[in-house]
PDB file of N, CA and C in Angstrom:
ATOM      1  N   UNK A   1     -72.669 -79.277 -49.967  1.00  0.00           N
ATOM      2  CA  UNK A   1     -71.443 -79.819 -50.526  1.00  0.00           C
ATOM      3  C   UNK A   1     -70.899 -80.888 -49.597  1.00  0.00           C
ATOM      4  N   UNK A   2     -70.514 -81.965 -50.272  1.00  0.00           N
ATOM      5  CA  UNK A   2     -70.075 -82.652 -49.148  1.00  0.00           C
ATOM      6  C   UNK A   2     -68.530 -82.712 -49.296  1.00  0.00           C
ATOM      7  N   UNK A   3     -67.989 -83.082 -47.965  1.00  0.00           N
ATOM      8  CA  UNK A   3     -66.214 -82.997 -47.900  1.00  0.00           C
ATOM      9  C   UNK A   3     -66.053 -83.711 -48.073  1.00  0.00           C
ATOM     10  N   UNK A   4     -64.307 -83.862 -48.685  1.00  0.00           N
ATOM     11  CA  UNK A   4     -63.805 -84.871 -49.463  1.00  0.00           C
ATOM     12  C   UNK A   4     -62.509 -85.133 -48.219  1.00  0.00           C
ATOM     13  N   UNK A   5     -61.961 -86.224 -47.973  1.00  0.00           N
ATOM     14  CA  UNK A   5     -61.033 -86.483 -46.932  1.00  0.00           C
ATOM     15  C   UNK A   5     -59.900 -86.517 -48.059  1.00  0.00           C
ATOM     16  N   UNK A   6     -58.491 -86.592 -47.625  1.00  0.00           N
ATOM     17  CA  UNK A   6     -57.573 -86.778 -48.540  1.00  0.00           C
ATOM     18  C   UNK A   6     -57.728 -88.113 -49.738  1.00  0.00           C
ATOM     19  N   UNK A   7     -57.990 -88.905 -48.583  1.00  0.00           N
ATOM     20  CA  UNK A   7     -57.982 -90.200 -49.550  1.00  0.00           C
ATOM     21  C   UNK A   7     -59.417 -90.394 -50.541  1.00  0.00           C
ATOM     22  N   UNK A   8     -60.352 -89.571 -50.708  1.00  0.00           N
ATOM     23  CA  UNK A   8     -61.301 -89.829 -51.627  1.00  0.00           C
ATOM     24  C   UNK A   8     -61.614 -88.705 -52.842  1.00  0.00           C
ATOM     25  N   UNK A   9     -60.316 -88.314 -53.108  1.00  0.00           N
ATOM     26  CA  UNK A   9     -60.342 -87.691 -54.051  1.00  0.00           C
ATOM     27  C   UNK A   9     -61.307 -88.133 -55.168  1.00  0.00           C
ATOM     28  N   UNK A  10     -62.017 -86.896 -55.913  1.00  0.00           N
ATOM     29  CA  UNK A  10     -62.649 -87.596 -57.287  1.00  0.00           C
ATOM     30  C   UNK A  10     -61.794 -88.517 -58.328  1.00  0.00           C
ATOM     31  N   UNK A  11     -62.399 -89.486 -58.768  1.00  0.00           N
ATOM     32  CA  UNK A  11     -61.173 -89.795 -59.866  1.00  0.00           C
ATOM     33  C   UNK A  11     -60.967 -89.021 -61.082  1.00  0.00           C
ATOM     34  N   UNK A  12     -62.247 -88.261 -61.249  1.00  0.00           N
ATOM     35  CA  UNK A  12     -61.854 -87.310 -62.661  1.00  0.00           C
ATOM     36  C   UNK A  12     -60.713 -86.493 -62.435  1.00  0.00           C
ATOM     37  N   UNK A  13     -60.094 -86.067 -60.836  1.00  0.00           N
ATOM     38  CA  UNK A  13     -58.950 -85.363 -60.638  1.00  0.00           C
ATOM     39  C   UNK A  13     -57.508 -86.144 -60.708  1.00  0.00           C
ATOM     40  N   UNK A  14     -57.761 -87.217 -60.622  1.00  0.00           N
ATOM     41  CA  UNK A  14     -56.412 -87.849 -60.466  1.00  0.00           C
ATOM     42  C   UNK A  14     -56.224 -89.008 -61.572  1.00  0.00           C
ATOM     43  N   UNK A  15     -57.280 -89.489 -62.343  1.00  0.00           N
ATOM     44  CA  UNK A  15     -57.297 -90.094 -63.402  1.00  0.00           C
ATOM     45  C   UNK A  15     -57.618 -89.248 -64.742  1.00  0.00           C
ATOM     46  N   UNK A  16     -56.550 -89.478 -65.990  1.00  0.00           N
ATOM     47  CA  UNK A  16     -57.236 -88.968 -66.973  1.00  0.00           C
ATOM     48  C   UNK A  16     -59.081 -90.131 -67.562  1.00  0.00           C
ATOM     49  N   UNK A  17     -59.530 -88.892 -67.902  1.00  0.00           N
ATOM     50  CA  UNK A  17     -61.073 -88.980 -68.440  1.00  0.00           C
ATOM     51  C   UNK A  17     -60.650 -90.933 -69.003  1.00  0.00           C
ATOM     52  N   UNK A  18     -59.869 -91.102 -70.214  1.00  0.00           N
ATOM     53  CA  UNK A  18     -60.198 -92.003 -70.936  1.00  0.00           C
ATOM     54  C   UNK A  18     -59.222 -93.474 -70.409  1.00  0.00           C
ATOM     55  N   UNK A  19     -58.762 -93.294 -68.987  1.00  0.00           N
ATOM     56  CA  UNK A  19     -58.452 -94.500 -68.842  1.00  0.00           C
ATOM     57  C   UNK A  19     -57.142 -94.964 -68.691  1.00  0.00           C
ATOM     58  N   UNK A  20     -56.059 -94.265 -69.561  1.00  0.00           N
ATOM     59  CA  UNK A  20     -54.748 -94.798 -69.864  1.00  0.00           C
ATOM     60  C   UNK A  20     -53.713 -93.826 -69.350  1.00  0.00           C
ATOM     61  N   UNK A  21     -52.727 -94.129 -68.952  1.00  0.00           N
ATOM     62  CA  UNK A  21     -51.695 -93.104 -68.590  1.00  0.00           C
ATOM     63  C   UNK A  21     -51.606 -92.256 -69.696  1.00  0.00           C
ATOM     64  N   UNK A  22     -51.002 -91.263 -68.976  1.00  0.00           N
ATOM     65  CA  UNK A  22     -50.503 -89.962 -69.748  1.00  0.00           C
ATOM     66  C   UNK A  22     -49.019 -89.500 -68.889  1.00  0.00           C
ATOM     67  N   UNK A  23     -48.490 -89.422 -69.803  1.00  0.00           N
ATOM     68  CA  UNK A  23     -47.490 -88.378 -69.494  1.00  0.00           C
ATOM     69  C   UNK A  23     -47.206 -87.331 -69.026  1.00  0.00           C
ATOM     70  N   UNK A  24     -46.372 -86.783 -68.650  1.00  0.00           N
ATOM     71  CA  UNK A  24     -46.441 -85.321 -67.497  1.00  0.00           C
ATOM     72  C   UNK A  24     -46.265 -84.169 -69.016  1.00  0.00           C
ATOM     73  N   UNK A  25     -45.729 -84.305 -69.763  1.00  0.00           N
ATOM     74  CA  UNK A  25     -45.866 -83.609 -71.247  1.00  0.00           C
ATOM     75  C   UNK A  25     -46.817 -83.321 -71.397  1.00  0.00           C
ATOM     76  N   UNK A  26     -47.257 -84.466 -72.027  1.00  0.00           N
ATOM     77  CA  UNK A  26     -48.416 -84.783 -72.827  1.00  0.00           C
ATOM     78  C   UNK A  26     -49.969 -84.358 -72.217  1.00  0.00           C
ATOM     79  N   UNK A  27     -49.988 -83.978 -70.548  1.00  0.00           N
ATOM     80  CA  UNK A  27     -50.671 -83.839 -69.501  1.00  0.00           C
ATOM     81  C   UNK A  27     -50.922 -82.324 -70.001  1.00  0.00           C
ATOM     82  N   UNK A  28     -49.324 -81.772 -70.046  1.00  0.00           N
ATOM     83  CA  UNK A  28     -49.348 -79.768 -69.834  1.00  0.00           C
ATOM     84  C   UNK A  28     -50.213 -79.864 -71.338  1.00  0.00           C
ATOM     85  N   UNK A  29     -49.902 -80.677 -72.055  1.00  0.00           N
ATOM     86  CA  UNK A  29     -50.346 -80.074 -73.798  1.00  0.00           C
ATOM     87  C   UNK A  29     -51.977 -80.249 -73.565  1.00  0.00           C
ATOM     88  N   UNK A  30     -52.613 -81.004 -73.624  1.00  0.00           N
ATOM     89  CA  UNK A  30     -53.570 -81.268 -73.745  1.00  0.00           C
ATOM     90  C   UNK A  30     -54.860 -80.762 -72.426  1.00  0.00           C
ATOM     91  N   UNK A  31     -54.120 -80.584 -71.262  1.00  0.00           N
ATOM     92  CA  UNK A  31     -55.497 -80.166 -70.515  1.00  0.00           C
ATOM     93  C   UNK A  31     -54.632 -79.190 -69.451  1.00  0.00           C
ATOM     94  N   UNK A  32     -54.568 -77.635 -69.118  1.00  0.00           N
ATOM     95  CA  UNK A  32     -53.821 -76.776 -67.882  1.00  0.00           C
ATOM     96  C   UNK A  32     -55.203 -76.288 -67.244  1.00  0.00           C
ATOM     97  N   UNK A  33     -55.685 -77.282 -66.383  1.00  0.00           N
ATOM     98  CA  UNK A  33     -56.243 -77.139 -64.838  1.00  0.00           C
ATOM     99  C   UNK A  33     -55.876 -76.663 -64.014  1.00  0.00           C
ATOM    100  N   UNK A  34     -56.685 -75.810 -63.539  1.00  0.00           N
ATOM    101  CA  UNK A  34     -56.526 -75.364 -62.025  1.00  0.00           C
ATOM    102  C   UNK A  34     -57.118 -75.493 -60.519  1.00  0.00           C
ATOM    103  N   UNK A  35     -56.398 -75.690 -59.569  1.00  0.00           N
ATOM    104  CA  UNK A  35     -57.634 -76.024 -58.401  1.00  0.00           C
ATOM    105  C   UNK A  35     -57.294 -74.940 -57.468  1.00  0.00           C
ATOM    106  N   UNK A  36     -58.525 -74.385 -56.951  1.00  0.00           N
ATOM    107  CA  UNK A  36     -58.334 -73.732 -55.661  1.00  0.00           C
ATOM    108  C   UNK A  36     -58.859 -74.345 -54.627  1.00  0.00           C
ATOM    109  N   UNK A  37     -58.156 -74.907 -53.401  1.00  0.00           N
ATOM    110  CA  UNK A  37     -58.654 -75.743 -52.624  1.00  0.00           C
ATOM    111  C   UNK A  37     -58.417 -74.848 -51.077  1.00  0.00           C
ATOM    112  N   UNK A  38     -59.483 -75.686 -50.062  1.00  0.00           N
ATOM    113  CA  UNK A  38     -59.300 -75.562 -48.538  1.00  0.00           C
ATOM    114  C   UNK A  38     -59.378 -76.625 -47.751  1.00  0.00           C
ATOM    115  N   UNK A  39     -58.219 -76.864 -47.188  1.00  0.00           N
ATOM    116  CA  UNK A  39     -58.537 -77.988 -46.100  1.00  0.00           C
ATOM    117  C   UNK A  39     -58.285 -77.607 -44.842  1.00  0.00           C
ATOM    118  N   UNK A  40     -58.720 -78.296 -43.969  1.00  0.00           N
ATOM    119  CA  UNK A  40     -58.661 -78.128 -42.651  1.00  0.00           C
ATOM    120  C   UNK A  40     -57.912 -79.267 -41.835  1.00  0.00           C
ATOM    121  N   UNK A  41     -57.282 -78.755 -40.607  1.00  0.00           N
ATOM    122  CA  UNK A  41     -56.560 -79.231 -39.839  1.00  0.00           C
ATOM    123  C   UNK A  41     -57.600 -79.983 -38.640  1.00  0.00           C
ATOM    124  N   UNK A  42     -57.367 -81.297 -39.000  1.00  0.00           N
ATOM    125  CA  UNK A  42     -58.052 -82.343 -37.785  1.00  0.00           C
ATOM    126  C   UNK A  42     -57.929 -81.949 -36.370  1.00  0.00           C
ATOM    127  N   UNK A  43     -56.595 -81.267 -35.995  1.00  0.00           N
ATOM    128  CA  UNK A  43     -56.057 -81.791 -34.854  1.00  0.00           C
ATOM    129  C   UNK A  43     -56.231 -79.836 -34.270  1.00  0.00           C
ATOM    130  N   UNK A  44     -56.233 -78.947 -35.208  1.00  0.00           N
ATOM    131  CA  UNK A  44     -56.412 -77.330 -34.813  1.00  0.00           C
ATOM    132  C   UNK A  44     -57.570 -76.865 -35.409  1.00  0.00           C
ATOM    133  N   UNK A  45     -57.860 -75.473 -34.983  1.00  0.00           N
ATOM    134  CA  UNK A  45     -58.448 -74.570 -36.232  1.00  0.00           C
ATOM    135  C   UNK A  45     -57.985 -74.101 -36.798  1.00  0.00           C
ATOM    136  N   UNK A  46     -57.714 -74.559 -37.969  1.00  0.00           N
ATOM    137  CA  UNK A  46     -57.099 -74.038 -39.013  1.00  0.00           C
ATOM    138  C   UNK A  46     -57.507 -74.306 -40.300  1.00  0.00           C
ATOM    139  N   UNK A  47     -57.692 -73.213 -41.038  1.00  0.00           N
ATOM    140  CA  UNK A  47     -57.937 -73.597 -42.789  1.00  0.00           C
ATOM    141  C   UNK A  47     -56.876 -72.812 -43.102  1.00  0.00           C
ATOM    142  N   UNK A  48     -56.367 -73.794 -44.345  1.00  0.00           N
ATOM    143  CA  UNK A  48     -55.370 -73.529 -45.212  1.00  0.00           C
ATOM    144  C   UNK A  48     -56.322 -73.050 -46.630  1.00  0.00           C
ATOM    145  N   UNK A  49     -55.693 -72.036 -47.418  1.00  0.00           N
ATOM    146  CA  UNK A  49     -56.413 -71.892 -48.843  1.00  0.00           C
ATOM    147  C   UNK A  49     -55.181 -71.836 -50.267  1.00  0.00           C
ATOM    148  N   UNK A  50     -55.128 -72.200 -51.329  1.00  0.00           N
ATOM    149  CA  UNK A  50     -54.116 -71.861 -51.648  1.00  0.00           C
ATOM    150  C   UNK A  50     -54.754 -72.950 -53.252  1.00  0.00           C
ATOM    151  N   UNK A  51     -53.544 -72.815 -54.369  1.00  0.00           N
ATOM    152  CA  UNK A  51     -54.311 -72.875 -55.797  1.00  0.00           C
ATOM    153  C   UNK A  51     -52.864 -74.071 -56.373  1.00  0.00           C
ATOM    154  N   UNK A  52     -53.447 -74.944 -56.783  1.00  0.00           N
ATOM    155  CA  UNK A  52     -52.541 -76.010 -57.540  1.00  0.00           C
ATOM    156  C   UNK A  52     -52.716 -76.753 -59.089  1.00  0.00           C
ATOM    157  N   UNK A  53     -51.721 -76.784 -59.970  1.00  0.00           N
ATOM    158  CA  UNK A  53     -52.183 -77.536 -61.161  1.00  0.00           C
ATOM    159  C   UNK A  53     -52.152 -79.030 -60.673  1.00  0.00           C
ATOM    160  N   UNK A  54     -51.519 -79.338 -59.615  1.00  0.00           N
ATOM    161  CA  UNK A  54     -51.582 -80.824 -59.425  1.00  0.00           C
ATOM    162  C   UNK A  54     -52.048 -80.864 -57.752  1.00  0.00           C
ATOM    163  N   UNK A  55     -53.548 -81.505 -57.686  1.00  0.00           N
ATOM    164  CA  UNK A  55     -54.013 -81.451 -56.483  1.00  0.00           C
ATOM    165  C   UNK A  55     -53.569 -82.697 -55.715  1.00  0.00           C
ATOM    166  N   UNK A  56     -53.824 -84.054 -56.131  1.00  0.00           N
ATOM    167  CA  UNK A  56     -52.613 -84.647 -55.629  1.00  0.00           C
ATOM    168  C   UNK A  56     -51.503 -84.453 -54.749  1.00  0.00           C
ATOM    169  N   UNK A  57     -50.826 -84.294 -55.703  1.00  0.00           N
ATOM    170  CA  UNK A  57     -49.304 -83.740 -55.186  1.00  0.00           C
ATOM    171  C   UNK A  57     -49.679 -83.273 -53.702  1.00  0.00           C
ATOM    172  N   UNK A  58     -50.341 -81.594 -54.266  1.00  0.00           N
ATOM    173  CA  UNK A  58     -50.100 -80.999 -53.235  1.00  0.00           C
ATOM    174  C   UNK A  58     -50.689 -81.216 -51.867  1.00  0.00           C
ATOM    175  N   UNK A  59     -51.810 -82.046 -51.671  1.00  0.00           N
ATOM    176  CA  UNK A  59     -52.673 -82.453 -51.179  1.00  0.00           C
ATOM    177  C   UNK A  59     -51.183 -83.296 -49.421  1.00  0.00           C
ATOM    178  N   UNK A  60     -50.815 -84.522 -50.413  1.00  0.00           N
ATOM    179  CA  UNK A  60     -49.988 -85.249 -49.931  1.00  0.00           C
ATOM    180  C   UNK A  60     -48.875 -84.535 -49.364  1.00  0.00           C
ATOM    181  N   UNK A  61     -48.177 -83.355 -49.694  1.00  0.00           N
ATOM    182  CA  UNK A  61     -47.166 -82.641 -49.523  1.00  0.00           C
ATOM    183  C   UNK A  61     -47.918 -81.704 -48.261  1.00  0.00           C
ATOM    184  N   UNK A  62     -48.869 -81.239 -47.576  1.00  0.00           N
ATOM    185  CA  UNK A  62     -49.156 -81.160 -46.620  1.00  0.00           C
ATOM    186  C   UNK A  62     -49.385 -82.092 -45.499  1.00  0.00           C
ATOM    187  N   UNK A  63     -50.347 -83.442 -45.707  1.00  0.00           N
ATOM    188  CA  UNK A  63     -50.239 -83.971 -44.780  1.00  0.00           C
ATOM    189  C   UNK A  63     -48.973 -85.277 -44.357  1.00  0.00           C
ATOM    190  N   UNK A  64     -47.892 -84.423 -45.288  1.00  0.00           N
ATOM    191  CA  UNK A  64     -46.483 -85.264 -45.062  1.00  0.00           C
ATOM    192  C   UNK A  64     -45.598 -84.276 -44.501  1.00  0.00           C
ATOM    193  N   UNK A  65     -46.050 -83.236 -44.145  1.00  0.00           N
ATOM    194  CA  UNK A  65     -45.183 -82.203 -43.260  1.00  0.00           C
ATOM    195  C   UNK A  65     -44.194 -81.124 -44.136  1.00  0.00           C
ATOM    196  N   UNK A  66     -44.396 -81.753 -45.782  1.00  0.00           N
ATOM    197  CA  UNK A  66     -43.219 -81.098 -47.017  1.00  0.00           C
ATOM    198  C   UNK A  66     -43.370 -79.935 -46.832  1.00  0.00           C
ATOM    199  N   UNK A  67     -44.774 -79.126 -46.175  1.00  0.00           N
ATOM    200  CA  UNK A  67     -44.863 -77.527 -46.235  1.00  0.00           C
ATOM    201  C   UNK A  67     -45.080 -77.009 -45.000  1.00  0.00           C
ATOM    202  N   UNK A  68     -43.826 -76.236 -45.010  1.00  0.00           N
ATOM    203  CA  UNK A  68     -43.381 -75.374 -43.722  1.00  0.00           C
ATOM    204  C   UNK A  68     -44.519 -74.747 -43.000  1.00  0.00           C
ATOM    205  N   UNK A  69     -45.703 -74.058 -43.811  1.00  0.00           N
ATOM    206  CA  UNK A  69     -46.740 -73.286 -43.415  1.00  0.00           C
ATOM    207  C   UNK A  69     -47.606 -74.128 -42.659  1.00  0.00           C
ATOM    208  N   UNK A  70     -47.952 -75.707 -43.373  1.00  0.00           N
ATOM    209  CA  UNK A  70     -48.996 -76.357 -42.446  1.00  0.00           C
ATOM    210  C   UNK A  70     -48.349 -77.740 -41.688  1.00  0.00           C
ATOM    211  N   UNK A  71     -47.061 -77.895 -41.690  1.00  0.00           N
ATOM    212  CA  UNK A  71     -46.411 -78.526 -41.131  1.00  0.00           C
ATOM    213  C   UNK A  71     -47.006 -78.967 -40.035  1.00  0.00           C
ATOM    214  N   UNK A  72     -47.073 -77.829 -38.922  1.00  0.00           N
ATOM    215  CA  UNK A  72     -47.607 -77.902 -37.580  1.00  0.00           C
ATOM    216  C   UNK A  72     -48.980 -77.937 -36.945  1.00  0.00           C
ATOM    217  N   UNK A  73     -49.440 -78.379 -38.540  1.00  0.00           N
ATOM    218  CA  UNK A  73     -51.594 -78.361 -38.438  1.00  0.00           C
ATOM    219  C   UNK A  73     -51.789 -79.637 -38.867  1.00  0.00           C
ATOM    220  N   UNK A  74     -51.168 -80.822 -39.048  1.00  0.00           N
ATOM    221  CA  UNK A  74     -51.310 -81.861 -39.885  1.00  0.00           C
ATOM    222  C   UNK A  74     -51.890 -82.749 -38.664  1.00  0.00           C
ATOM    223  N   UNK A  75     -52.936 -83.832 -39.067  1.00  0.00           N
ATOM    224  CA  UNK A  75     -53.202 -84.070 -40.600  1.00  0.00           C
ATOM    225  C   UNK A  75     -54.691 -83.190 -41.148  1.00  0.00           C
ATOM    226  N   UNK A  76     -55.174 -82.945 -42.368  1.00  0.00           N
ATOM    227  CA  UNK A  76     -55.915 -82.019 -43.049  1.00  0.00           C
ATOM    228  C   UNK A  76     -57.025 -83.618 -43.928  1.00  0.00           C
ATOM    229  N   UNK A  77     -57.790 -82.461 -43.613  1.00  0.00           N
ATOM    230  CA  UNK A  77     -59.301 -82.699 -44.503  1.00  0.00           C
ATOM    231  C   UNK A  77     -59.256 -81.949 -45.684  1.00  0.00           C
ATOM    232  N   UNK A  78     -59.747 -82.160 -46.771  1.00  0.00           N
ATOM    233  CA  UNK A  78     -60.204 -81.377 -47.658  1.00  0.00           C
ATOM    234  C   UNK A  78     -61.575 -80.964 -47.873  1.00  0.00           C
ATOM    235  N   UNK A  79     -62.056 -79.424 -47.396  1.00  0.00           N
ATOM    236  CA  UNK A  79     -63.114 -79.243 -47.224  1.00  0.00           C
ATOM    237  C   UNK A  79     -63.569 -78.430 -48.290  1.00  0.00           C
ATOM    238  N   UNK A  80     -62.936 -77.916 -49.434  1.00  0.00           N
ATOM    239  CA  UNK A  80     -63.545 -77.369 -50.322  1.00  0.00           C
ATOM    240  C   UNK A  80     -62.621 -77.233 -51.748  1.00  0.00           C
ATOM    241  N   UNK A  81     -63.376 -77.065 -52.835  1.00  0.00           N
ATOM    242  CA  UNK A  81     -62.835 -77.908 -54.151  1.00  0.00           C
ATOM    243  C   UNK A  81     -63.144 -77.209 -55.335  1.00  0.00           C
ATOM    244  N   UNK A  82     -62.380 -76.041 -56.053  1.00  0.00           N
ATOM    245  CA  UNK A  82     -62.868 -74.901 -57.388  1.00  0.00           C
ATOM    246  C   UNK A  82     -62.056 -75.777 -57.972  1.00  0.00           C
ATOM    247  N   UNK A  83     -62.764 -75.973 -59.582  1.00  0.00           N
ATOM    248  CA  UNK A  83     -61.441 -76.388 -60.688  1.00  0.00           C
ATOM    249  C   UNK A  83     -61.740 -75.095 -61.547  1.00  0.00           C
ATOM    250  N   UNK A  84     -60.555 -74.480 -62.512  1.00  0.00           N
ATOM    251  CA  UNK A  84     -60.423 -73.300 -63.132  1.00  0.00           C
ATOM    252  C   UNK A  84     -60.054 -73.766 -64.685  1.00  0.00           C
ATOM    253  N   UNK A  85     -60.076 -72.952 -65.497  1.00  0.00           N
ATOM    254  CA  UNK A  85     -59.594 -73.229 -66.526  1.00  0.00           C
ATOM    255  C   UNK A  85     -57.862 -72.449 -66.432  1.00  0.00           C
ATOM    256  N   UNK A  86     -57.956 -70.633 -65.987  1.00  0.00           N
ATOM    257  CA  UNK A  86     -56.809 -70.198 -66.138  1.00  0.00           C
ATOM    258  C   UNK A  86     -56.427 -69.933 -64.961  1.00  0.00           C
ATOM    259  N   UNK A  87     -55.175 -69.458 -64.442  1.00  0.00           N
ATOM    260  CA  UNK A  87     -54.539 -69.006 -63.651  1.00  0.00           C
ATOM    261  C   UNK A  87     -54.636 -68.114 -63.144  1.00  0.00           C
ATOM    262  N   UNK A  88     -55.654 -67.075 -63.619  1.00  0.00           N
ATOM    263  CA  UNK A  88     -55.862 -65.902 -63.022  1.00  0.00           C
ATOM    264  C   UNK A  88     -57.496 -65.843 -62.653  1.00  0.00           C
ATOM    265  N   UNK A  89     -57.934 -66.607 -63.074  1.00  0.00           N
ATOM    266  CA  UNK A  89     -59.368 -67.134 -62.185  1.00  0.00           C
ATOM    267  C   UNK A  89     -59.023 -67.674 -60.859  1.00  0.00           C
ATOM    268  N   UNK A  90     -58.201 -68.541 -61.314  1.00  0.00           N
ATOM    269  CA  UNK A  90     -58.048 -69.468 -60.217  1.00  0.00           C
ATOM    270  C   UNK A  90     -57.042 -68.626 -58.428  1.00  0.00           C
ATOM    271  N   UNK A  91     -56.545 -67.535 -58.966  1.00  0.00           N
ATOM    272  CA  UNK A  91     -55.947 -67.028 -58.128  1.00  0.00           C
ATOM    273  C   UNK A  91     -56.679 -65.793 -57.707  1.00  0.00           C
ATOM    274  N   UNK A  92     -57.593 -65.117 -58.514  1.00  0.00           N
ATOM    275  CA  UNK A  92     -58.683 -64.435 -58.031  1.00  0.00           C
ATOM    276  C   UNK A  92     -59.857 -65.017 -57.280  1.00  0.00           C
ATOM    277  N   UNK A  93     -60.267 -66.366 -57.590  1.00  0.00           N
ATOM    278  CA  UNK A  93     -61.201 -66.663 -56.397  1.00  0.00           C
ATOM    279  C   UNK A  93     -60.410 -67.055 -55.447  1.00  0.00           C
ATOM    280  N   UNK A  94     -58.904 -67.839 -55.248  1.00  0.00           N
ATOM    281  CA  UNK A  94     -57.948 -67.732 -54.085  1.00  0.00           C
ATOM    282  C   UNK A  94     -57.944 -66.600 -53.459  1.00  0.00           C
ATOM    283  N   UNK A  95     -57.987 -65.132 -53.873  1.00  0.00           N
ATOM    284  CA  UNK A  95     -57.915 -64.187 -53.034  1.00  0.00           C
ATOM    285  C   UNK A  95     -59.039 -64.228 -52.387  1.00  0.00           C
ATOM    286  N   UNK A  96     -60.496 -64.248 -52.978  1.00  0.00           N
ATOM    287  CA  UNK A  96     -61.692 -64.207 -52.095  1.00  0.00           C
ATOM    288  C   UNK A  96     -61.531 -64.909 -50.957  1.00  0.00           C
ATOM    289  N   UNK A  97     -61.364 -66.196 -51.450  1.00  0.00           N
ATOM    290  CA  UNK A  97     -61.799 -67.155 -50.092  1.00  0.00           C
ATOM    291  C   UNK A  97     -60.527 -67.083 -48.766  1.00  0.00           C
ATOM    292  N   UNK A  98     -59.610 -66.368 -49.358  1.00  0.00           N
ATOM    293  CA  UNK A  98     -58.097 -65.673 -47.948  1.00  0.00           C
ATOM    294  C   UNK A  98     -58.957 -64.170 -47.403  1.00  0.00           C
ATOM    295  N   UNK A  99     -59.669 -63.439 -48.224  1.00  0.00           N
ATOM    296  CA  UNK A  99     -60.572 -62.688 -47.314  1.00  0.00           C
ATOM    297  C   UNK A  99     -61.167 -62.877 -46.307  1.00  0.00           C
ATOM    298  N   UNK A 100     -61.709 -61.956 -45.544  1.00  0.00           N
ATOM    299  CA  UNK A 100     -62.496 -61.873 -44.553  1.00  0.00           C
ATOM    300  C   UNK A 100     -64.271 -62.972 -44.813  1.00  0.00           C
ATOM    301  N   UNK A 101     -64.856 -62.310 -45.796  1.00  0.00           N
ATOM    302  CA  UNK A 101     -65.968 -63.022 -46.357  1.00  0.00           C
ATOM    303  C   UNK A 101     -65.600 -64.463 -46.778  1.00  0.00           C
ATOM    304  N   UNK A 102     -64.554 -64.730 -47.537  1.00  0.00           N
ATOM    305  CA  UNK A 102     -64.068 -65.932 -47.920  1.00  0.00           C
ATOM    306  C   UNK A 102     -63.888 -66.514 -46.958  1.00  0.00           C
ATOM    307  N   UNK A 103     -63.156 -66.095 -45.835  1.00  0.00           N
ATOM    308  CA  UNK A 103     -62.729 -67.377 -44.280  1.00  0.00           C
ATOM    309  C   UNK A 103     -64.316 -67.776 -44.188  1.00  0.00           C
ATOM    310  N   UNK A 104     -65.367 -66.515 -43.850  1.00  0.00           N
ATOM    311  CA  UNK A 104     -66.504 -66.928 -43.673  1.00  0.00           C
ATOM    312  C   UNK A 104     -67.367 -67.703 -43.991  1.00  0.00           C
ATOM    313  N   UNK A 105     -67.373 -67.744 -44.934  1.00  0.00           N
ATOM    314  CA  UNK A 105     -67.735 -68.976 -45.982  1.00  0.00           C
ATOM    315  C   UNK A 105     -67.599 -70.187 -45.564  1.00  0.00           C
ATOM    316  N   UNK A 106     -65.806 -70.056 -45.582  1.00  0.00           N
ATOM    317  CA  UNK A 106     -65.216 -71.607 -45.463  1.00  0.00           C
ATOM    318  C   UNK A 106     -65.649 -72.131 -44.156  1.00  0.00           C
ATOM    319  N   UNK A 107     -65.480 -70.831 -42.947  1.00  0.00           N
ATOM    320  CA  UNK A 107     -65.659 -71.812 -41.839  1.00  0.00           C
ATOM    321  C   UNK A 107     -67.310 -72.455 -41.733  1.00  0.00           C
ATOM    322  N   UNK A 108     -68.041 -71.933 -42.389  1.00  0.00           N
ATOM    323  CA  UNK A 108     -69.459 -72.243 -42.846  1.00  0.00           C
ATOM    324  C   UNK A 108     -69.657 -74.201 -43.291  1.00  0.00           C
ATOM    325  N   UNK A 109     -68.762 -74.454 -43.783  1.00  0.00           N
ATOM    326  CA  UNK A 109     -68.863 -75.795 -44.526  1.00  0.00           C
ATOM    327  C   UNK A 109     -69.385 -76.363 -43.527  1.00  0.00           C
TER     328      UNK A 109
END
């Protein structure tokens, strides 16, 4: 697998498929994605794990200090990348990879 840095997100994640804006509405109606992601801290050891409908966002809201938890690990890589259909997939493989076997994994990348 190869890692993705903040700034090279796929565009299928941050662009819709056909090209044209969409609306934040029109976004929830038509497609509810899920991501379970891990990134890592450049500057510590640290992996963060945790599940977002907007990877974006949340992506930026860590290495801008917005979250208290990784505030003090910044700046972050993105080293690993699930998309889900529901919410409870997506927060059941979140629990794996906050496990013991799951850290293992990750620190594996």
């Amino acid at each position: 697998m190869r890692h993705l840095c903040f700034g090279e997100l796929p565009a299928s994640v941050v662009e819709p498929a056909c090209g044209r804006q969409v609306g934040r509405r029109e976004k929830l109606k038509t497609e509810r994605v899920f991501f379970v992601y891990a990134i890592k801290s450049t500057s510590r050891n640290y992996i963060y794990v945790d599940l977002t409908n907007n990877l974006e966002r949340r992506l930026s809201e860590h290495n801008e200090g917005r979250n208290r938890t990784t505030k003090p690990y910044r700046p972050f890589v993105l080293i690993h990348l699930e998309k889900f259909e529901t919410r409870m997939e997506a927060r059941n493989r979140e629990k794996y990879l906050k496990s013991g076997i799951g850290k293992d994994f990750l620190k594996s990348l």
